[in-house]
C-alpha atoms as a PDB file:
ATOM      1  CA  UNK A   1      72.291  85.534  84.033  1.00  0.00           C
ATOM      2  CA  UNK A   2      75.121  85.003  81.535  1.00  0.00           C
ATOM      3  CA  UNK A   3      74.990  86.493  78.409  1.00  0.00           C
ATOM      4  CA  UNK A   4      74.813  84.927  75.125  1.00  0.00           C
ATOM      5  CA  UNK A   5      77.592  86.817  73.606  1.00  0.00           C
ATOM      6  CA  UNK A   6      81.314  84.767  74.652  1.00  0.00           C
ATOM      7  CA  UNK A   7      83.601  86.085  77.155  1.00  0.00           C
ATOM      8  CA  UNK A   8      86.542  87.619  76.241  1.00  0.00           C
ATOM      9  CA  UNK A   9      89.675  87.674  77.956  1.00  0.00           C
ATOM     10  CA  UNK A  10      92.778  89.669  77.583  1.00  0.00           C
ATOM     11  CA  UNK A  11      95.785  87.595  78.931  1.00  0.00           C
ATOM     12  CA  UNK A  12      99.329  86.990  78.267  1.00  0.00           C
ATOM     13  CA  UNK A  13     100.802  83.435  78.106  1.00  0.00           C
ATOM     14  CA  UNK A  14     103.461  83.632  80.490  1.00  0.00           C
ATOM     15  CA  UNK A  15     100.848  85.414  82.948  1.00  0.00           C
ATOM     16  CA  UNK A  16     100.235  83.052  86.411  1.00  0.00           C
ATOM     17  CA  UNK A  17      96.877  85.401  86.910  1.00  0.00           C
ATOM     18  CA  UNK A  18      95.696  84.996  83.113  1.00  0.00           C
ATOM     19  CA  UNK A  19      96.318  81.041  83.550  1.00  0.00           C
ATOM     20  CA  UNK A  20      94.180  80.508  86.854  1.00  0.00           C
ATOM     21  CA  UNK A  21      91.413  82.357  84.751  1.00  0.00           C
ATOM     22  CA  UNK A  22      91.962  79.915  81.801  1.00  0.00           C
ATOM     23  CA  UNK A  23      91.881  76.873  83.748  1.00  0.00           C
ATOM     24  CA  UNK A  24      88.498  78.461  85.721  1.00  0.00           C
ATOM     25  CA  UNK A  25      86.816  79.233  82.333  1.00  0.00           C
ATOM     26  CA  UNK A  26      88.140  75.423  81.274  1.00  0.00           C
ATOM     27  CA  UNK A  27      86.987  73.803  84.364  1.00  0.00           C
ATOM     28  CA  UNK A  28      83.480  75.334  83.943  1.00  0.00           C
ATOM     29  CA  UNK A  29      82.981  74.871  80.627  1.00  0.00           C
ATOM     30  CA  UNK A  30      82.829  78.513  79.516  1.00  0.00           C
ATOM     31  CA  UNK A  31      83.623  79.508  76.094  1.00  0.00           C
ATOM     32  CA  UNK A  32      85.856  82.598  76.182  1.00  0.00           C
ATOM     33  CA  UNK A  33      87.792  84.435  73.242  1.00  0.00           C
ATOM     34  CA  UNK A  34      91.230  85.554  73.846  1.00  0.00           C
ATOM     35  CA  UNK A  35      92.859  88.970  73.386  1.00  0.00           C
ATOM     36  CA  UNK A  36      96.729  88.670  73.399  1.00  0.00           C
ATOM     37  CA  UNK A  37      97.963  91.622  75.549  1.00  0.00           C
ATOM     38  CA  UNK A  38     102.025  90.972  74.984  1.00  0.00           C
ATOM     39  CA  UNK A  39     103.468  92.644  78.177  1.00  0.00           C
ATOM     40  CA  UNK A  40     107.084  93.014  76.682  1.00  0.00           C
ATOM     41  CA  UNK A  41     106.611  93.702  72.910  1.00  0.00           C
ATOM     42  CA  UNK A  42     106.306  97.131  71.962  1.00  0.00           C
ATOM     43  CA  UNK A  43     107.428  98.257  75.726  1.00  0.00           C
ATOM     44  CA  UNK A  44     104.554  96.689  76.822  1.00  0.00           C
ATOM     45  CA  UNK A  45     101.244  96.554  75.364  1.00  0.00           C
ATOM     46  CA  UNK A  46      99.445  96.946  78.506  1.00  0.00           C
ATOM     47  CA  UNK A  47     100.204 100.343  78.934  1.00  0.00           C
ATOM     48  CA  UNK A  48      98.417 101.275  75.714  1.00  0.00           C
ATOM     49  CA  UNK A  49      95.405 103.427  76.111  1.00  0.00           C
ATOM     50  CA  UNK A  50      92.953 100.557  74.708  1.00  0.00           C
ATOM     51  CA  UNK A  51      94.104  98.803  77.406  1.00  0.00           C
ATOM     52  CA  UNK A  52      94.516 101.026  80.278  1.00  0.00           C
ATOM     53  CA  UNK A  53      90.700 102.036  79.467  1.00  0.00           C
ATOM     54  CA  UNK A  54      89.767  98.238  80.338  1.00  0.00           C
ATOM     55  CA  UNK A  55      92.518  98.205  83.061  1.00  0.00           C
ATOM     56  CA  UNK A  56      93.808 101.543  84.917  1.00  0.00           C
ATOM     57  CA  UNK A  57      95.957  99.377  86.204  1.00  0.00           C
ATOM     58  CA  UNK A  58      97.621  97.899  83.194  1.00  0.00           C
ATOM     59  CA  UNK A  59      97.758  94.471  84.449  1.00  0.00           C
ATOM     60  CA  UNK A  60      96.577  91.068  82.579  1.00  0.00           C
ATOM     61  CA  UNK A  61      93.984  89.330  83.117  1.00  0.00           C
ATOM     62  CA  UNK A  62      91.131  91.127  82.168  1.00  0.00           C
ATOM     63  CA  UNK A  63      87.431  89.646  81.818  1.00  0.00           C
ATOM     64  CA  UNK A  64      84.773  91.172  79.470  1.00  0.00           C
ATOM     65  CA  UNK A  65      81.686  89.034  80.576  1.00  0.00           C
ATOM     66  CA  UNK A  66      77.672  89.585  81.405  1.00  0.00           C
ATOM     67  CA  UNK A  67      78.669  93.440  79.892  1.00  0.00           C
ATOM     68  CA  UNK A  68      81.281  94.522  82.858  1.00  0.00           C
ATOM     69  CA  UNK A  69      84.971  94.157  82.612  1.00  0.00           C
ATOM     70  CA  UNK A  70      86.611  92.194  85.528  1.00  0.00           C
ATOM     71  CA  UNK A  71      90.669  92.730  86.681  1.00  0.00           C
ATOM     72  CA  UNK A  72      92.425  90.378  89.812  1.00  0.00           C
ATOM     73  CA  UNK A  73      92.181  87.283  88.876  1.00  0.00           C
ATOM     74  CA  UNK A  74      91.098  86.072  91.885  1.00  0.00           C
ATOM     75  CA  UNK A  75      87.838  88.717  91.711  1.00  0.00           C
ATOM     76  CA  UNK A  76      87.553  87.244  88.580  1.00  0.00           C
ATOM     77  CA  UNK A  77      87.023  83.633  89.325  1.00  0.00           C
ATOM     78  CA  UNK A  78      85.115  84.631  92.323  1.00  0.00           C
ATOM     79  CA  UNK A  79      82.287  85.699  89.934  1.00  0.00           C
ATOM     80  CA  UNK A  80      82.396  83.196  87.647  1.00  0.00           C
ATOM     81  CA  UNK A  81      81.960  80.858  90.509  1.00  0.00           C
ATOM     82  CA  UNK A  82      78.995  83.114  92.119  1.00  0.00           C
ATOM     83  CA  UNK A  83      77.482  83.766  88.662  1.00  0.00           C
ATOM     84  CA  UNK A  84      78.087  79.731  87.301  1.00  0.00           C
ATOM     85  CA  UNK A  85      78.184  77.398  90.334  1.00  0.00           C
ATOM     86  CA  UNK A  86      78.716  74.322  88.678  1.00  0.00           C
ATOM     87  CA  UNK A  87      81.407  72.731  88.742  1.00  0.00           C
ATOM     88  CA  UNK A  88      82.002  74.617  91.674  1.00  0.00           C
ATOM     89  CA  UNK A  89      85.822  75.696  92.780  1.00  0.00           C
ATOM     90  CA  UNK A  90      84.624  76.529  96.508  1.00  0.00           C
ATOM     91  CA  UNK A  91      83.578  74.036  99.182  1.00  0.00           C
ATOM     92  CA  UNK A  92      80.056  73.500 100.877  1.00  0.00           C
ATOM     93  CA  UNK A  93      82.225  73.668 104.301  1.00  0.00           C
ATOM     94  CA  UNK A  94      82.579  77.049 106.020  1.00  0.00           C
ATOM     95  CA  UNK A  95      85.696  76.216 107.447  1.00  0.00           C
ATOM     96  CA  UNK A  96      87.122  74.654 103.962  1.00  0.00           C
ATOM     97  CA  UNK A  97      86.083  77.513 102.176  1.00  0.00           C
ATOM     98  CA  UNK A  98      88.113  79.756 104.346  1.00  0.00           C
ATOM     99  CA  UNK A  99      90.807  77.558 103.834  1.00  0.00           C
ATOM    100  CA  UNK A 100      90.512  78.023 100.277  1.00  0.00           C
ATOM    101  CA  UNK A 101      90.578  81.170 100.552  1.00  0.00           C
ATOM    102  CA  UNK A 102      93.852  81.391 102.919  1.00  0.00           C
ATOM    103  CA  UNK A 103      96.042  79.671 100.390  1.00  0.00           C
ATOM    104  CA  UNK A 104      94.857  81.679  97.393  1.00  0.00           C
ATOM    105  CA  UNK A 105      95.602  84.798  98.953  1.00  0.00           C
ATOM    106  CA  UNK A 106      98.860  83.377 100.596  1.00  0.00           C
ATOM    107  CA  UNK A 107     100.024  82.762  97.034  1.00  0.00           C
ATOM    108  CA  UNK A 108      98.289  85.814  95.074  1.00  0.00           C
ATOM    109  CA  UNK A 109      99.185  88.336  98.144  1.00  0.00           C
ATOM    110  CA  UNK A 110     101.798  87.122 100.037  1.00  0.00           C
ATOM    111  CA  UNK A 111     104.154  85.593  97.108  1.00  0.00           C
ATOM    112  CA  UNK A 112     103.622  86.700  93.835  1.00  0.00           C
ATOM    113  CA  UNK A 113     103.499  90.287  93.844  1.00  0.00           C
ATOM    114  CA  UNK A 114     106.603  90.676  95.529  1.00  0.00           C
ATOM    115  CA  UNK A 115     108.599  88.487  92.019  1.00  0.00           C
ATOM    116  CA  UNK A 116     105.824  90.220  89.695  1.00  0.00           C
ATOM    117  CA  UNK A 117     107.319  91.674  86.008  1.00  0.00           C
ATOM    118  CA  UNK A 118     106.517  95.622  87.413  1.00  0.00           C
ATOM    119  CA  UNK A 119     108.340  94.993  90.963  1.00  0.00           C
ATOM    120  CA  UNK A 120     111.494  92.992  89.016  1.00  0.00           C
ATOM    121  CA  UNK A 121     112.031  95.809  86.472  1.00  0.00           C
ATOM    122  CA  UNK A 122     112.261  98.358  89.797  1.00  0.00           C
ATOM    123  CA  UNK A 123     114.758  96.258  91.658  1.00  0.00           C
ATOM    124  CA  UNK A 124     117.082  95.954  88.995  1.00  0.00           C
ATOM    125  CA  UNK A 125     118.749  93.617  86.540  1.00  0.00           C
ATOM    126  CA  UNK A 126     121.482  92.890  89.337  1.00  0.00           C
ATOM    127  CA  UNK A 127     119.182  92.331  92.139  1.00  0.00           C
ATOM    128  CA  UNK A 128     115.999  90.967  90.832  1.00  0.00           C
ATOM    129  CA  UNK A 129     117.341  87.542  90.990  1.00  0.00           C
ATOM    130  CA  UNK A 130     118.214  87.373  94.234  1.00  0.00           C
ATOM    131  CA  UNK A 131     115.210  89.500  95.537  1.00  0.00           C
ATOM    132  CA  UNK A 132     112.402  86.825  93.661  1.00  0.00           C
ATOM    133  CA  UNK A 133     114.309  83.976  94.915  1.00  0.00           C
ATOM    134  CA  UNK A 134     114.400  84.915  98.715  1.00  0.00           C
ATOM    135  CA  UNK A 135     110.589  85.932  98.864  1.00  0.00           C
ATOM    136  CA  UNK A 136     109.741  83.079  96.706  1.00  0.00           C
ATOM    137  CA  UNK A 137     111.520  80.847  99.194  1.00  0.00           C
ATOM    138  CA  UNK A 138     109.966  81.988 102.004  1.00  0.00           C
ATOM    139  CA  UNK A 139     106.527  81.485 100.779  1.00  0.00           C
ATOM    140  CA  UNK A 140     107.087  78.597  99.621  1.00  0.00           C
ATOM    141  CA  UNK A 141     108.374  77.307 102.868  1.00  0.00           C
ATOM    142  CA  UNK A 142     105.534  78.493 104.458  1.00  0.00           C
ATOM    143  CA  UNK A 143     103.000  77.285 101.976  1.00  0.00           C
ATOM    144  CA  UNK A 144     104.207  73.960 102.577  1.00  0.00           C
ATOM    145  CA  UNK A 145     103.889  74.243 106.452  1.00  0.00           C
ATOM    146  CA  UNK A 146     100.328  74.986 105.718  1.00  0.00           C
ATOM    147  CA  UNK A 147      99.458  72.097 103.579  1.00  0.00           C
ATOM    148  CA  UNK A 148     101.274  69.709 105.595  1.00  0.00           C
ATOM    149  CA  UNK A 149      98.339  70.521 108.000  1.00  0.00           C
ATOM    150  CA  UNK A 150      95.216  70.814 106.022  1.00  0.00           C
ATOM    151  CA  UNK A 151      95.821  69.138 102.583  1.00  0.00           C
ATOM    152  CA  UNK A 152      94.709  65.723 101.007  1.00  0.00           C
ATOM    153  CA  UNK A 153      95.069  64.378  97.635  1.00  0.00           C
ATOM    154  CA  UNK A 154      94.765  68.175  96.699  1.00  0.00           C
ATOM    155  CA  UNK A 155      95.597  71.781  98.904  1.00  0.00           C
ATOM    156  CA  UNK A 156      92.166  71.804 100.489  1.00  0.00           C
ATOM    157  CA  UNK A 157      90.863  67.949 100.859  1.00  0.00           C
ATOM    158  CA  UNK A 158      90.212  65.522  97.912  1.00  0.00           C
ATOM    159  CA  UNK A 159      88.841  68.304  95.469  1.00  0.00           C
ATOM    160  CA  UNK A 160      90.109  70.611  92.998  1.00  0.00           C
ATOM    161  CA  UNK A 161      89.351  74.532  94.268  1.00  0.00           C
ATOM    162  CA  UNK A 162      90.813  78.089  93.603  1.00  0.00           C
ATOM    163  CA  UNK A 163      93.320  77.852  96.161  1.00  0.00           C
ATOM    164  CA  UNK A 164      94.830  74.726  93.498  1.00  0.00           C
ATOM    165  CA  UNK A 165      94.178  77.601  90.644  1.00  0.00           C
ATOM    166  CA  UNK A 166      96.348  79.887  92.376  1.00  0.00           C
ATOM    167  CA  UNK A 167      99.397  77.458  92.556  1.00  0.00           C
ATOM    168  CA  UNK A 168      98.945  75.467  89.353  1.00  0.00           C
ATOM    169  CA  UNK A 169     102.125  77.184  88.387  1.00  0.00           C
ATOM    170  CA  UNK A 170     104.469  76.345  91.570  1.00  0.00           C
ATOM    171  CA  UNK A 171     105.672  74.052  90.270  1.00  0.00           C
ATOM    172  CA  UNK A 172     107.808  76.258  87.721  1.00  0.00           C
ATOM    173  CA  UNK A 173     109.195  77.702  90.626  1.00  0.00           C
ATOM    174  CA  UNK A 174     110.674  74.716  92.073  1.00  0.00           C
ATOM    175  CA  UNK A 175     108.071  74.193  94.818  1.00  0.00           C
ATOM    176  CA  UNK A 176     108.798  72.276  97.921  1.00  0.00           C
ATOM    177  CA  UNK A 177     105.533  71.665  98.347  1.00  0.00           C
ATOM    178  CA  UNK A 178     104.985  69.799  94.733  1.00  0.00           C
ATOM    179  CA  UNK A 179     103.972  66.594  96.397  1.00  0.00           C
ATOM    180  CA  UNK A 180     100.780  68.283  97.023  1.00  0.00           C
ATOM    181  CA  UNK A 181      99.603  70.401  93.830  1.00  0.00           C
ATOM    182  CA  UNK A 182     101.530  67.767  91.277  1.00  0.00           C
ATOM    183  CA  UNK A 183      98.011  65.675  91.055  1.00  0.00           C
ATOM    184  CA  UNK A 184      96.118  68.068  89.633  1.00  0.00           C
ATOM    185  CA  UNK A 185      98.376  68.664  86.437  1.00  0.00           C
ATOM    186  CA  UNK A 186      98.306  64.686  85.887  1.00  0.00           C
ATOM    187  CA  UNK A 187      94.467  64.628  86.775  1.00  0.00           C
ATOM    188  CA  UNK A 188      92.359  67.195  85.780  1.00  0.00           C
ATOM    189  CA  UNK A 189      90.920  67.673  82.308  1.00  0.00           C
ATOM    190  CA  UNK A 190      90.560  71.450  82.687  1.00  0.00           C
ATOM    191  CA  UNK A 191      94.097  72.137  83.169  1.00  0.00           C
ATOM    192  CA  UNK A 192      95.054  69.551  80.208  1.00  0.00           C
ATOM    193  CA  UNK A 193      93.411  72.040  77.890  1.00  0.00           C
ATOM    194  CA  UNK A 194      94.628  75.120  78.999  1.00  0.00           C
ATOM    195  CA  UNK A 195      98.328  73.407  78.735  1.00  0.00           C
ATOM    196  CA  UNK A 196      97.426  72.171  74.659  1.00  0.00           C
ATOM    197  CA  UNK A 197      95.855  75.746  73.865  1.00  0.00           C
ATOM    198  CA  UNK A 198      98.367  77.329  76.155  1.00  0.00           C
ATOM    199  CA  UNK A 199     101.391  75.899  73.699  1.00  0.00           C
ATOM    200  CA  UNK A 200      99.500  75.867  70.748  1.00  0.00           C
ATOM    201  CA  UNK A 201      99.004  79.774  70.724  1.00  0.00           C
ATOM    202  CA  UNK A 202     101.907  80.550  72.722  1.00  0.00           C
ATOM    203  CA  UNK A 203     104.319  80.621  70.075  1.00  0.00           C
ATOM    204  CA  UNK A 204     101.977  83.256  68.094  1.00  0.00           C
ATOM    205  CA  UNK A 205     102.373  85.670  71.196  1.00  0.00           C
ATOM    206  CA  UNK A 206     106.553  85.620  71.599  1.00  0.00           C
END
């Protein structure tokens, strides 16, 4: 099913959604080509019409792939794992998978909208602080509740999923609930290249 002609994904490197796509295309082996979309420059290059034609909703990540374009991260790696099952980012176990699921939405719903760029430039320079810190907190706190109860060496068991995908980047918020996503950043390959071409390109995208 997938086409011969490489992926290409429009991200930006401080984007949490374009970096769970990275490490997905990393972790399966998929070779991608990036399109920087720079969400501050120029006002934002994501509300240029190029862009809102791939995305009416002027969001990164995009995902040109098997001839449709993909937004929502989370849609995105969805497909790739439907489309590209191995390695596969979803367990064999119903009840697991579910699981999975739960703490990718918890973060991508329930947490990161609420502290996204669009929602921070509404509240205010004088309140934004305060506003991303106290829903950041509170999912946080809750996040960790969670995993105290179902976790092992990673969120969901002993293997790496989307649900770890979703929080690779807690830790830059100051996660209380470190001890159980640290492992993968030490451990797995696929986000050790993301991180080298994430900081070897960054710098061209500022």
């Amino acid at each position: 099913m997938a086409s011969t002609r490489k992926p290409a994904l429009y991200s930006y490197f401080r984007s949490s959604c374009s970096w769970r796509v990275r490490i997905a295309l990393a972790f399966k082996g998929i070779e991608y080509e990036q399109v920087a979309v720079n969400l501050i420059k120029d006002g934002g290059q994501q509300h240029a019409d190029s862009f809102k034609n791939l995305n009416p909703m002027k969001q990164v990540p995009a995902l040109n792939i098997d001839g449709i374009t993909l937004s929502q991260s989370l849609a995105i790696i969805q497909y790739l794992e439907e489309t590209r099952p191995n390695p596969r980012l979803l367990p064999t176990d119903a009840k697991k998978r579910a699981q999975v699921r739960m703490i990718s939405d918890h973060i991508t719903s329930g947490i990161q909208p609420l502290q996204n760029l669009c929602v921070l430039q509404r509240v205010g320079e004088e309140k934004k602080l305060e506003w991303a810190q106290h829903f950041i907190a509170n999912g946080l706190h809750a996040l960790e509740s969670l995993l105290q109860q179902i976790s092992g060496q990673f969120c969901v068991g002993d293997e790496v999923h989307i649900d770890v995908l979703t929080g690779h980047r807690v830790w830059g918020l100051g996660s209380v609930c470190l001890w159980s996503l640290s492992p993968v950043f030490l451990t797995d390959p696929a986000y050790t290249q993301d991180r080298d071409n994430h900081w070897s390109t960054s710098r061209l995208w500022s």
